[in-house]
PDB file of N, CA and C in Angstrom:
ATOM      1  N   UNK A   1      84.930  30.448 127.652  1.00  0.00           N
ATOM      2  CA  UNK A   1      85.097  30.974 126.317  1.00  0.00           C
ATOM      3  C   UNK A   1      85.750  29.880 125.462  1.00  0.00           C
ATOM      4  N   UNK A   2      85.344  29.624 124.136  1.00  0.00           N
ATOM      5  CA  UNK A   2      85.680  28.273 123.684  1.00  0.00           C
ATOM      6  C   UNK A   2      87.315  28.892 123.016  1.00  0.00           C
ATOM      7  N   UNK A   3      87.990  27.974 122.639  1.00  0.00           N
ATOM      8  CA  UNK A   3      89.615  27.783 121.990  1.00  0.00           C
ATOM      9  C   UNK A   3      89.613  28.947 120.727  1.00  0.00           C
ATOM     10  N   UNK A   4      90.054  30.537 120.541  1.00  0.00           N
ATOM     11  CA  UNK A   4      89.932  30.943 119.598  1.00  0.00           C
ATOM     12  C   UNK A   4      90.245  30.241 118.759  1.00  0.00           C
ATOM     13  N   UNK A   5      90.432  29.373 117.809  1.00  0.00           N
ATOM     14  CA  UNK A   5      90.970  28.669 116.831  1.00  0.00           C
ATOM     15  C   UNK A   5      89.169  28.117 116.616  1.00  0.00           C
ATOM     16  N   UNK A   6      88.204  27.855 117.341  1.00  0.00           N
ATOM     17  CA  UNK A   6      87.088  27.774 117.049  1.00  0.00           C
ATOM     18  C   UNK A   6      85.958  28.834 116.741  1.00  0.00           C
ATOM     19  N   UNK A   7      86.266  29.872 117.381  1.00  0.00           N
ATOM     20  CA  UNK A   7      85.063  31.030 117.216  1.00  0.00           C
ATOM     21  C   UNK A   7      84.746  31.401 116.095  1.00  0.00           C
ATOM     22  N   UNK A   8      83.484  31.617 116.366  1.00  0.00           N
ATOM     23  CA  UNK A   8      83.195  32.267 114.375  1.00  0.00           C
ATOM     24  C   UNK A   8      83.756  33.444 114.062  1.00  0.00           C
ATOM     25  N   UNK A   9      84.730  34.150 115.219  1.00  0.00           N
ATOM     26  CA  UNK A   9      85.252  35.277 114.787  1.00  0.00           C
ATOM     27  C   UNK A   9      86.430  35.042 114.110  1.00  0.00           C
ATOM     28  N   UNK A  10      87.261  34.052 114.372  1.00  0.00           N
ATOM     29  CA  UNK A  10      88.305  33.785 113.785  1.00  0.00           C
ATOM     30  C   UNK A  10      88.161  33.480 112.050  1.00  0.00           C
ATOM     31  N   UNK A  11      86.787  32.393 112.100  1.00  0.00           N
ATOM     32  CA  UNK A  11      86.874  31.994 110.388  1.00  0.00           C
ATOM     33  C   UNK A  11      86.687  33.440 109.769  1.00  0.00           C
ATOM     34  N   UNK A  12      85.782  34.364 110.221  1.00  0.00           N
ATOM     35  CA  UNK A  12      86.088  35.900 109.233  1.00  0.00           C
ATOM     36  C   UNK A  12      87.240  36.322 109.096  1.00  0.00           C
ATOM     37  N   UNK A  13      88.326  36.038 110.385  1.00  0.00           N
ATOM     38  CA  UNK A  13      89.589  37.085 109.741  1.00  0.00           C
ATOM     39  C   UNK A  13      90.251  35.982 108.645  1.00  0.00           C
ATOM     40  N   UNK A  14      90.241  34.562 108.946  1.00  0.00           N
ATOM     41  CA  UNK A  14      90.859  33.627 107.584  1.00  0.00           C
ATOM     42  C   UNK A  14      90.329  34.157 106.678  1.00  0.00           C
ATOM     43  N   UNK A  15      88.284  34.179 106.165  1.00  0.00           N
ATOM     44  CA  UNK A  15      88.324  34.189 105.120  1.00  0.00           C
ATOM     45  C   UNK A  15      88.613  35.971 104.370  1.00  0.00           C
ATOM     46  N   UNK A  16      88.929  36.699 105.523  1.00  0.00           N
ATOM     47  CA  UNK A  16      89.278  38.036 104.411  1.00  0.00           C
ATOM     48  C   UNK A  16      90.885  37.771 104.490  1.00  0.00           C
ATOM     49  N   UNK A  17      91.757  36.886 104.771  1.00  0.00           N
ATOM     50  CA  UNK A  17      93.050  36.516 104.285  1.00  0.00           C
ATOM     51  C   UNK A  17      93.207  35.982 103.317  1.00  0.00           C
ATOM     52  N   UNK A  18      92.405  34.842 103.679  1.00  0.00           N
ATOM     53  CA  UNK A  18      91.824  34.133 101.962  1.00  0.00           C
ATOM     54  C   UNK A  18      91.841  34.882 100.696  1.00  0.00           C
ATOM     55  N   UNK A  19      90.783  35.793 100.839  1.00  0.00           N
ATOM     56  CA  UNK A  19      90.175  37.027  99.707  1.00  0.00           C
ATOM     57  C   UNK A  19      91.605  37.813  99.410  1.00  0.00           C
ATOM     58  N   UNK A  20      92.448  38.622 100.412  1.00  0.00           N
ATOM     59  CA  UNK A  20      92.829  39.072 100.082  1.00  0.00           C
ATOM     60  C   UNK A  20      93.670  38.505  99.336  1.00  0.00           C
ATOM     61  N   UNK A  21      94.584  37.250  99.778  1.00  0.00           N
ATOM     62  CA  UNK A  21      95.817  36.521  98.937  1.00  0.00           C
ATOM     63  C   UNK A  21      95.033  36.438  97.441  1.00  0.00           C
ATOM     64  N   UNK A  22      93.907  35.522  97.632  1.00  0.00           N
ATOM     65  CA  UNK A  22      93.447  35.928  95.707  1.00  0.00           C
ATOM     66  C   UNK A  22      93.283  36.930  95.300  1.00  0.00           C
ATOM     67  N   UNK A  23      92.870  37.987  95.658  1.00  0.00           N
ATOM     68  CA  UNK A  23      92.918  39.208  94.832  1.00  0.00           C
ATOM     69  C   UNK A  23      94.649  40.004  94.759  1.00  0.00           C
ATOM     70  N   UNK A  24      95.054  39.643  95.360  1.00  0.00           N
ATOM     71  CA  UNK A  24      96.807  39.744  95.262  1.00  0.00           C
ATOM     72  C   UNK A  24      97.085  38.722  94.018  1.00  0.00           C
ATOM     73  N   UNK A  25      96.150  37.628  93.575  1.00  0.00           N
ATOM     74  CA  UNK A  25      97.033  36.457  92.709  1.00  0.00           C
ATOM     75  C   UNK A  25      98.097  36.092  93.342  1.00  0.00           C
ATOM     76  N   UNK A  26      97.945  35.552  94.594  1.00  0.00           N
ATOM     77  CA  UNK A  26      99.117  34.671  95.222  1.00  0.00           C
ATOM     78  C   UNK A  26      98.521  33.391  95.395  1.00  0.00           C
ATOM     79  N   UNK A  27      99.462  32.355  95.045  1.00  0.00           N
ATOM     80  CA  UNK A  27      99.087  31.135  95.617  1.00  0.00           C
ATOM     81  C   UNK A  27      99.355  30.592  96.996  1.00  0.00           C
ATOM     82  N   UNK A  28      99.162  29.994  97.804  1.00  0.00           N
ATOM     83  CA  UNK A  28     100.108  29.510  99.335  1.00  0.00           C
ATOM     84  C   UNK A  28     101.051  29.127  98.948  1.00  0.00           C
ATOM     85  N   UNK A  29     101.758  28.359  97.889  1.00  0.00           N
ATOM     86  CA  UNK A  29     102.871  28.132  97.868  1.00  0.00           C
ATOM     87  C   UNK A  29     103.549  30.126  97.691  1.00  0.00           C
ATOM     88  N   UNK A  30     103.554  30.876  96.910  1.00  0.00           N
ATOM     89  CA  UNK A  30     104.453  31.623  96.952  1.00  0.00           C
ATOM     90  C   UNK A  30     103.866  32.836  98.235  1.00  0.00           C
ATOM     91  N   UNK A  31     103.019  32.736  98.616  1.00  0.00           N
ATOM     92  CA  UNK A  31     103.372  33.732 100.149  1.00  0.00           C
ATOM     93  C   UNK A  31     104.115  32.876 100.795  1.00  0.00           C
ATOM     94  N   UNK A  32     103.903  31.626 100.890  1.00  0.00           N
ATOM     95  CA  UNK A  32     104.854  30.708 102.173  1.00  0.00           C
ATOM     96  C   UNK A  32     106.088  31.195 101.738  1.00  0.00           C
ATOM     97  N   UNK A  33     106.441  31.039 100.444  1.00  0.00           N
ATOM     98  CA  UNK A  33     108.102  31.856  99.949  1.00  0.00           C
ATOM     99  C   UNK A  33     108.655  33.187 100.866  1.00  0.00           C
ATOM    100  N   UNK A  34     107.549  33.590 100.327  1.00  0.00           N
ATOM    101  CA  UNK A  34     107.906  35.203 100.332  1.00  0.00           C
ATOM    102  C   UNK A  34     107.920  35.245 102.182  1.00  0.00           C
ATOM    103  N   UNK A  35     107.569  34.607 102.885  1.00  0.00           N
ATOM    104  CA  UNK A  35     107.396  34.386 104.269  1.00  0.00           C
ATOM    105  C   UNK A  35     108.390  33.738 105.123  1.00  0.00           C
ATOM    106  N   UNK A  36     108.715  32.963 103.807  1.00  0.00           N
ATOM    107  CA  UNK A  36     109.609  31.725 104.409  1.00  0.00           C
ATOM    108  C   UNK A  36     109.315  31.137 105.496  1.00  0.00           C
ATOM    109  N   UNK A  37     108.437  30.024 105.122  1.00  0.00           N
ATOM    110  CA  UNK A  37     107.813  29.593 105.591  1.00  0.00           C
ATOM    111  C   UNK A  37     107.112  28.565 104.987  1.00  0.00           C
ATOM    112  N   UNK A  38     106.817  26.865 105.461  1.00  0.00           N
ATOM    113  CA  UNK A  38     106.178  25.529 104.587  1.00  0.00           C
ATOM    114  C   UNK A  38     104.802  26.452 103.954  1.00  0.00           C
ATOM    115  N   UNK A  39     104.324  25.974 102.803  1.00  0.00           N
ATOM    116  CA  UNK A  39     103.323  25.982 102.416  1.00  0.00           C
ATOM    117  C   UNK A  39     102.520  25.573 103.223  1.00  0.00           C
ATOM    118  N   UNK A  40     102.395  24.576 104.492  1.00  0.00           N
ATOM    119  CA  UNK A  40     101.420  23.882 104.880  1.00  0.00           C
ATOM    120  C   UNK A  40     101.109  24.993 106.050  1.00  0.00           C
ATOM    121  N   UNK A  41     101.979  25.795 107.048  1.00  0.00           N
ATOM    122  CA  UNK A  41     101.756  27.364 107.400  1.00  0.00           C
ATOM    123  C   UNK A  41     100.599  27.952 106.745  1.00  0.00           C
ATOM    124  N   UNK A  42     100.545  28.569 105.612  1.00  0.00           N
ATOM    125  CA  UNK A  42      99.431  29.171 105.276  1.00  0.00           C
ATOM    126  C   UNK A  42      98.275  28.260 104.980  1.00  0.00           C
ATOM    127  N   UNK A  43      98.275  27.433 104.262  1.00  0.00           N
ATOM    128  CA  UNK A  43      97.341  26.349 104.803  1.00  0.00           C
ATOM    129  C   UNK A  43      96.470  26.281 106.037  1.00  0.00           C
ATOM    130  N   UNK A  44      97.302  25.932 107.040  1.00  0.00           N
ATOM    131  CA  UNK A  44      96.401  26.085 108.472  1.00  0.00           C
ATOM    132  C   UNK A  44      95.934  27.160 108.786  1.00  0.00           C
ATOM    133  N   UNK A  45      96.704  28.749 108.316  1.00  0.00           N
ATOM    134  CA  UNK A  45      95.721  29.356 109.036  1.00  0.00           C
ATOM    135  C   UNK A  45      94.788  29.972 108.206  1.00  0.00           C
ATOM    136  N   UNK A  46      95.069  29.611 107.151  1.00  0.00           N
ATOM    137  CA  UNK A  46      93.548  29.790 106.392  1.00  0.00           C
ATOM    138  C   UNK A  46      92.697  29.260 106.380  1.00  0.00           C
ATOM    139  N   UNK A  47      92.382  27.512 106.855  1.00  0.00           N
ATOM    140  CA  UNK A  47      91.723  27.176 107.194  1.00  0.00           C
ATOM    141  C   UNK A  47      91.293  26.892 108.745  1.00  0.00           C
ATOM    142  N   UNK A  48      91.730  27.826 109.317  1.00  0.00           N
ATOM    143  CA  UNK A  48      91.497  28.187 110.941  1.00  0.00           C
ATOM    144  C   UNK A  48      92.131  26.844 111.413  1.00  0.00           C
ATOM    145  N   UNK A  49      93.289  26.465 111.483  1.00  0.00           N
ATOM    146  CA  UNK A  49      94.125  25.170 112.129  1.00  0.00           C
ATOM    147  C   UNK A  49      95.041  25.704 113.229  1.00  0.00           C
ATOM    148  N   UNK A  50      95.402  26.871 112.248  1.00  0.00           N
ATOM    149  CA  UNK A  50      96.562  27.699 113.266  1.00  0.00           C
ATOM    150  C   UNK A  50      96.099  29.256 113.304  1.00  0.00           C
ATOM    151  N   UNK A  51      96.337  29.602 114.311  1.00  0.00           N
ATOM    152  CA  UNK A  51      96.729  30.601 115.053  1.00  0.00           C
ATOM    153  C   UNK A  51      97.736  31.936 114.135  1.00  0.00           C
ATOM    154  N   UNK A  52      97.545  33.073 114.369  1.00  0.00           N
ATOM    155  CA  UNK A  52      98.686  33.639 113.901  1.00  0.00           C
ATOM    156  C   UNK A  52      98.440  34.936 115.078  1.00  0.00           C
ATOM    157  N   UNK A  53      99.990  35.069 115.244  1.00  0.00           N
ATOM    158  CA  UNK A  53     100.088  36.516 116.360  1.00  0.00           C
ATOM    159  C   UNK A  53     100.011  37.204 115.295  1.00  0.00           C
ATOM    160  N   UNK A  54      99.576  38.723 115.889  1.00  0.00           N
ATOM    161  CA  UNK A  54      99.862  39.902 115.368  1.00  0.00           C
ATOM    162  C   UNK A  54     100.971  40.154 114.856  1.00  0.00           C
ATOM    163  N   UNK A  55     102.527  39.776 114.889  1.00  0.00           N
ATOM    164  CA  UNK A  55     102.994  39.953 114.445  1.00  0.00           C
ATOM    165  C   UNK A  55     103.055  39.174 113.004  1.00  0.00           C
ATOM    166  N   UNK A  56     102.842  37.567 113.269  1.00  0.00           N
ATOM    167  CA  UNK A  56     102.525  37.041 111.785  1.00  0.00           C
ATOM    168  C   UNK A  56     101.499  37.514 110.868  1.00  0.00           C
ATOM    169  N   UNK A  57     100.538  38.052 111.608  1.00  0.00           N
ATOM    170  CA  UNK A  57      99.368  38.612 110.889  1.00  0.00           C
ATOM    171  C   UNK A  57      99.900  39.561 109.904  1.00  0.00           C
ATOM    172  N   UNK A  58     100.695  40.543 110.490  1.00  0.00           N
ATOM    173  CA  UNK A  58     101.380  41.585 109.550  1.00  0.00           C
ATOM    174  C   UNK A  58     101.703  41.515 108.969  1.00  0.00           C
ATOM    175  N   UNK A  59     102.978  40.799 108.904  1.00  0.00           N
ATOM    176  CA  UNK A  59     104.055  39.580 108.221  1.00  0.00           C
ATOM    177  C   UNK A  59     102.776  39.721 106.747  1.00  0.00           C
ATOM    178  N   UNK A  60     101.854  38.709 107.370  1.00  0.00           N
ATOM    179  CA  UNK A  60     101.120  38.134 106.381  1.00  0.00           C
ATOM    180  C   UNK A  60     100.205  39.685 105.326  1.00  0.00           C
ATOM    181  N   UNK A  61      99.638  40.776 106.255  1.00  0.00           N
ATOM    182  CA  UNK A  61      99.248  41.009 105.091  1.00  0.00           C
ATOM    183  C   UNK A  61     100.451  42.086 104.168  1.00  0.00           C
ATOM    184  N   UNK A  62     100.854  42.199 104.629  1.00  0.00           N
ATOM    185  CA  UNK A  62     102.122  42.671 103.772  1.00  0.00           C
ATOM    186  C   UNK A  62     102.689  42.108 102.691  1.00  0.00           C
ATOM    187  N   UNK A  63     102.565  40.920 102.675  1.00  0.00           N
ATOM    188  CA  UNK A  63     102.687  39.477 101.456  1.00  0.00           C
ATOM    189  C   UNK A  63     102.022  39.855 101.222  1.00  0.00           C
ATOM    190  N   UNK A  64     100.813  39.618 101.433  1.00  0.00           N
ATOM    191  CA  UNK A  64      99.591  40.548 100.097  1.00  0.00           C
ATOM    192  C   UNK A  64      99.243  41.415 100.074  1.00  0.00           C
ATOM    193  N   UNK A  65     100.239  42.437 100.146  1.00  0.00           N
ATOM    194  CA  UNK A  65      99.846  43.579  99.622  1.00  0.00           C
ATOM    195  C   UNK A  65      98.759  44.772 100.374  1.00  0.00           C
ATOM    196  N   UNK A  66      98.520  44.157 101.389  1.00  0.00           N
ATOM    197  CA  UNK A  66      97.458  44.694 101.950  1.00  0.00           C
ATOM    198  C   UNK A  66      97.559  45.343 103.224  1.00  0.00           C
ATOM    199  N   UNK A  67      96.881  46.409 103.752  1.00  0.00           N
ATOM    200  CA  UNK A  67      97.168  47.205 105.040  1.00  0.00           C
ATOM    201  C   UNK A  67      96.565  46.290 105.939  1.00  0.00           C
ATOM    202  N   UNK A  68      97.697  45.915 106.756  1.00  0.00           N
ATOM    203  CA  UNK A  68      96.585  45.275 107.935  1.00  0.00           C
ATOM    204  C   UNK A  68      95.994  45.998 109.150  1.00  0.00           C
ATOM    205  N   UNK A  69      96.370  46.981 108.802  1.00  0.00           N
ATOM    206  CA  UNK A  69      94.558  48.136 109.544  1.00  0.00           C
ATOM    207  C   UNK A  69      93.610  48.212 108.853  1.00  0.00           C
ATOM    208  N   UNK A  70      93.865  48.405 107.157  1.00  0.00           N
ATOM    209  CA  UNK A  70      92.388  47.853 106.577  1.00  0.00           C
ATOM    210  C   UNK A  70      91.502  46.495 106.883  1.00  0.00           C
ATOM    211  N   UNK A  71      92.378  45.510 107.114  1.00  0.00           N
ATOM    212  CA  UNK A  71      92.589  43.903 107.291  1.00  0.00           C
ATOM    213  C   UNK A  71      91.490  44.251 108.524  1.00  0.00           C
ATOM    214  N   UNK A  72      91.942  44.958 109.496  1.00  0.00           N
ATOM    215  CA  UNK A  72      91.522  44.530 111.078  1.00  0.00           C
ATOM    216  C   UNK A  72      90.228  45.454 110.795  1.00  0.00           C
ATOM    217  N   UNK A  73      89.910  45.797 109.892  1.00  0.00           N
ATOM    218  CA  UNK A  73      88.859  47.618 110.249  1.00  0.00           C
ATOM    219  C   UNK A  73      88.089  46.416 109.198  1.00  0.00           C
ATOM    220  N   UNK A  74      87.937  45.885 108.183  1.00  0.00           N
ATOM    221  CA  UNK A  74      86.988  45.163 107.654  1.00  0.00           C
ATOM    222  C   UNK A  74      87.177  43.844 108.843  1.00  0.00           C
ATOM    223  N   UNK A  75      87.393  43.310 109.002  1.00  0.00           N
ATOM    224  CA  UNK A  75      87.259  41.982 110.205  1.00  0.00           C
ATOM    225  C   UNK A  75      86.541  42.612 111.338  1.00  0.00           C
ATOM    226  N   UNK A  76      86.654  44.194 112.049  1.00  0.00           N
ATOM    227  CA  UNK A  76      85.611  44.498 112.658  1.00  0.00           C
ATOM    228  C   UNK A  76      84.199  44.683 112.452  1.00  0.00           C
ATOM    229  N   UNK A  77      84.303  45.384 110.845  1.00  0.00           N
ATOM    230  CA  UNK A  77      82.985  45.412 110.347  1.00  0.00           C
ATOM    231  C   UNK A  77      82.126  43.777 109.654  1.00  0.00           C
ATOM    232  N   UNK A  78      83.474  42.924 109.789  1.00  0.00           N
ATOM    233  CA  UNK A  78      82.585  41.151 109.933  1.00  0.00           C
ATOM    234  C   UNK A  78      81.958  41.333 110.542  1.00  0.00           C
ATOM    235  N   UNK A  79      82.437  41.185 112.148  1.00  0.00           N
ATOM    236  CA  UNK A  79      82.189  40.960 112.768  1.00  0.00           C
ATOM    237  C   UNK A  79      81.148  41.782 113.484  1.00  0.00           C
ATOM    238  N   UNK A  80      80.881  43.235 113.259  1.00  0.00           N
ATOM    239  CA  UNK A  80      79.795  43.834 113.702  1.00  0.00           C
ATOM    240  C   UNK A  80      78.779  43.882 112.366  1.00  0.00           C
ATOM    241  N   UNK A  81      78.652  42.930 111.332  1.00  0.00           N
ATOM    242  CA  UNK A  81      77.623  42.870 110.495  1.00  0.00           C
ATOM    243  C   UNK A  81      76.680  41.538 110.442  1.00  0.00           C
ATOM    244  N   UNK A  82      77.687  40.536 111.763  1.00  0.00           N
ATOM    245  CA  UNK A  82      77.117  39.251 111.632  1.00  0.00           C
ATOM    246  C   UNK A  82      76.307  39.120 113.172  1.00  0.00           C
ATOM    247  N   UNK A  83      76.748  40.248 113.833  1.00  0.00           N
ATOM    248  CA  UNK A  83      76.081  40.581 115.331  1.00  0.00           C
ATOM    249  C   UNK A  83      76.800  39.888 115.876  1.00  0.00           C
ATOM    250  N   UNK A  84      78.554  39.248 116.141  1.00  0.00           N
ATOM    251  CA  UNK A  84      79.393  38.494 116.796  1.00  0.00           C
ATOM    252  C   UNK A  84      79.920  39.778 118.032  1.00  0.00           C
ATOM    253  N   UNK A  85      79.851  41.146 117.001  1.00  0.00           N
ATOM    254  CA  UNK A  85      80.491  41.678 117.857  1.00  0.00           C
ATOM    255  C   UNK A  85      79.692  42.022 119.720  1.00  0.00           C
ATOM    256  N   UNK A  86      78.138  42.188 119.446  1.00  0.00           N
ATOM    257  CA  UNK A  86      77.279  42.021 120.579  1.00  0.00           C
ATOM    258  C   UNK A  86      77.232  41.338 121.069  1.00  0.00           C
ATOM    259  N   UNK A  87      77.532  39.566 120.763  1.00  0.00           N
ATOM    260  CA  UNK A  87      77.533  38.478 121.216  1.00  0.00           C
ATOM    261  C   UNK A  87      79.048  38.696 122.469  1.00  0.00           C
ATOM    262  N   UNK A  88      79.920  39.637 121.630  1.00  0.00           N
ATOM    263  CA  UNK A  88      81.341  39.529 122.623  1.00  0.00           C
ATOM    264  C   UNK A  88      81.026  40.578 123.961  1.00  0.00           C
ATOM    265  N   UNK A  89      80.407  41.729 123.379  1.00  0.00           N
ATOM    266  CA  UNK A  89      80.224  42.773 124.789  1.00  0.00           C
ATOM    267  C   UNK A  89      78.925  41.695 125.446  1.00  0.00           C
ATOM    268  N   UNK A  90      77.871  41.415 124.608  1.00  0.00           N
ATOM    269  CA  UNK A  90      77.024  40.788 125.851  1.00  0.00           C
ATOM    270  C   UNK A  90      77.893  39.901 127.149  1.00  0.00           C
ATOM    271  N   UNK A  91      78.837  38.501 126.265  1.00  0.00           N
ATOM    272  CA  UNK A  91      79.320  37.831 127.349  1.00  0.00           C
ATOM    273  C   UNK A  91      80.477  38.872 128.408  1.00  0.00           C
ATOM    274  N   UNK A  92      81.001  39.864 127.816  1.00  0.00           N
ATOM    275  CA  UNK A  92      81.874  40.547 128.417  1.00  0.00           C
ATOM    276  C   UNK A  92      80.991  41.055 129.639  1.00  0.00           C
ATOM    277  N   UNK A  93      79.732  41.267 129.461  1.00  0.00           N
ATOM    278  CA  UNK A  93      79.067  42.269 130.377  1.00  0.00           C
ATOM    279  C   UNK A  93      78.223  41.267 131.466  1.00  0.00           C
ATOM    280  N   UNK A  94      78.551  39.778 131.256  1.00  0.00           N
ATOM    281  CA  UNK A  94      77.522  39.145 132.186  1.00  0.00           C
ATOM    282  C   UNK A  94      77.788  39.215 133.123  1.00  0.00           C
ATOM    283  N   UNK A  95      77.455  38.287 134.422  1.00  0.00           N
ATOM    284  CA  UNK A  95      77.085  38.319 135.607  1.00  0.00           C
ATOM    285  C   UNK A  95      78.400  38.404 136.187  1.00  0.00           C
ATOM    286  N   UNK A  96      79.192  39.083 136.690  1.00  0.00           N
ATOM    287  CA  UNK A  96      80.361  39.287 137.601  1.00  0.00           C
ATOM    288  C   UNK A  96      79.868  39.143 139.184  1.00  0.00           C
ATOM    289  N   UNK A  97      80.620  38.779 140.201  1.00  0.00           N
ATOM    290  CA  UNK A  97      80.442  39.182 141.510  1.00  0.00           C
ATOM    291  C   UNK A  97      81.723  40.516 141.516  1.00  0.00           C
ATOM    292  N   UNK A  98      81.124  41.167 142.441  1.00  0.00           N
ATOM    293  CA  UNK A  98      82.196  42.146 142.608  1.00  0.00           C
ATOM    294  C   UNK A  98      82.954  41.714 143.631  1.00  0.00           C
ATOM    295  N   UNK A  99      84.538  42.343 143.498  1.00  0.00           N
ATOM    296  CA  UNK A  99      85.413  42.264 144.543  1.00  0.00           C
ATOM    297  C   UNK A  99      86.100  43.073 145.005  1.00  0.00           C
ATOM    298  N   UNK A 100      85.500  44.180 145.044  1.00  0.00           N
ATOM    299  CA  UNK A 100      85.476  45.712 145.742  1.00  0.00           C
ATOM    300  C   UNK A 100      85.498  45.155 147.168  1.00  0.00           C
ATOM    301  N   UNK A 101      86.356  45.562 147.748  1.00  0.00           N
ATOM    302  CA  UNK A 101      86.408  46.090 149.545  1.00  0.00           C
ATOM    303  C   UNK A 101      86.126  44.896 149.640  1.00  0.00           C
ATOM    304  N   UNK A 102      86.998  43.262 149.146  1.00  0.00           N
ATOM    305  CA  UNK A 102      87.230  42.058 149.770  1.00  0.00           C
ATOM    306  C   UNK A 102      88.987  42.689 150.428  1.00  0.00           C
ATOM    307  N   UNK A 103      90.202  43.252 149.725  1.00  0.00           N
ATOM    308  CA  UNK A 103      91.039  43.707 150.598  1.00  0.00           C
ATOM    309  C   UNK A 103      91.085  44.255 151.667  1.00  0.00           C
ATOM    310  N   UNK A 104      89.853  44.952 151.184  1.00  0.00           N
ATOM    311  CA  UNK A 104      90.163  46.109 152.722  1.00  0.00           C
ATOM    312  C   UNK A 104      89.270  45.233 153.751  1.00  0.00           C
ATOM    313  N   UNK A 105      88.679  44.774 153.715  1.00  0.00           N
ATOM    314  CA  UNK A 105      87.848  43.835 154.780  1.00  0.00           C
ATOM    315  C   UNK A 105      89.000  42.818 155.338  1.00  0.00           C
ATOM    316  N   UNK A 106      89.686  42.408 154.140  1.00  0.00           N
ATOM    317  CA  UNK A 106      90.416  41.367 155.053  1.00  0.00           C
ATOM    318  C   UNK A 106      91.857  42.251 155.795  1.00  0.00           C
ATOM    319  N   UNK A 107      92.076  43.370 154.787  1.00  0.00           N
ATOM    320  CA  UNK A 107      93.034  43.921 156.211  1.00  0.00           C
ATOM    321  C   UNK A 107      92.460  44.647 157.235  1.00  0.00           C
ATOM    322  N   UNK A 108      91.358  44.363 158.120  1.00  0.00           N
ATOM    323  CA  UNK A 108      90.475  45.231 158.781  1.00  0.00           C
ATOM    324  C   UNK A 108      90.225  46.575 158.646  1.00  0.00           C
ATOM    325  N   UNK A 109      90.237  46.760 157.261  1.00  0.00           N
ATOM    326  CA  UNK A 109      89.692  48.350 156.511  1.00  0.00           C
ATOM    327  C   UNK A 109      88.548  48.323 156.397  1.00  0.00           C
ATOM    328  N   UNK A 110      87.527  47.820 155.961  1.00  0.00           N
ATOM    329  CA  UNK A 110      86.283  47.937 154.981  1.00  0.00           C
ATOM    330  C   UNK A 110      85.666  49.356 155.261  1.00  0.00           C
ATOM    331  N   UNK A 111      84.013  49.214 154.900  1.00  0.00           N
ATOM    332  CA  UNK A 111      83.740  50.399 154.866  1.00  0.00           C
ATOM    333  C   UNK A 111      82.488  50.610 156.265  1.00  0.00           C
TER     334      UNK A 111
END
């Protein structure tokens, strides 16, 4: 699975952070304020450089004004309008070996 900081799922949740800070009329300099936090912080992760936990995520849409369950409920519907989200259950669902009844075989249980 490649470095989330690369997936195309990530640039959707930047660019509805993006959207939302402009439609708030915030610049990066004053969420970084209101965050406390360098300007160069929002910077990166708007342009997918950095990372943000869930908890910064919040942090963040709360600076703008915004529910971040709306935040995550449109970033799902990105992502299930660009077909990323099938792309994630397909790889989720590929080829596994199973490892059912490798314990019990090796403690002379099996079946």
């Amino acid at each position: 699975m490649p470095n989330a900081l690369h997936r195309p799922q990530y640039g959707i949740l930047c660019s509805l952070l993006v959207s939302a800070r402009e439609r708030a009329g915030l610049t990066q300099e004053a969420v970084a304020r209101a965050l406390g936090k360098p300007q160069s912080f929002v910077s990166k992760y708007e342009r997918g450089a950095r990372r943000l936990d869930v908890t910064e995520f919040v942090e963040v849409a709360l600076v703008l004004g915004a529910d971040p369950a709306e935040l995550m409920a449109a970033y799902r519907s990105g992502i299930e309008s660009s077909s990323l989200l099938s792309d994630i259950a397909a790889s989720a669902d590929g080829p596994r070996r199973s490892t059912r009844g490798r314990g019990a075989a090796k403690r002379g249980g099996g079946r």
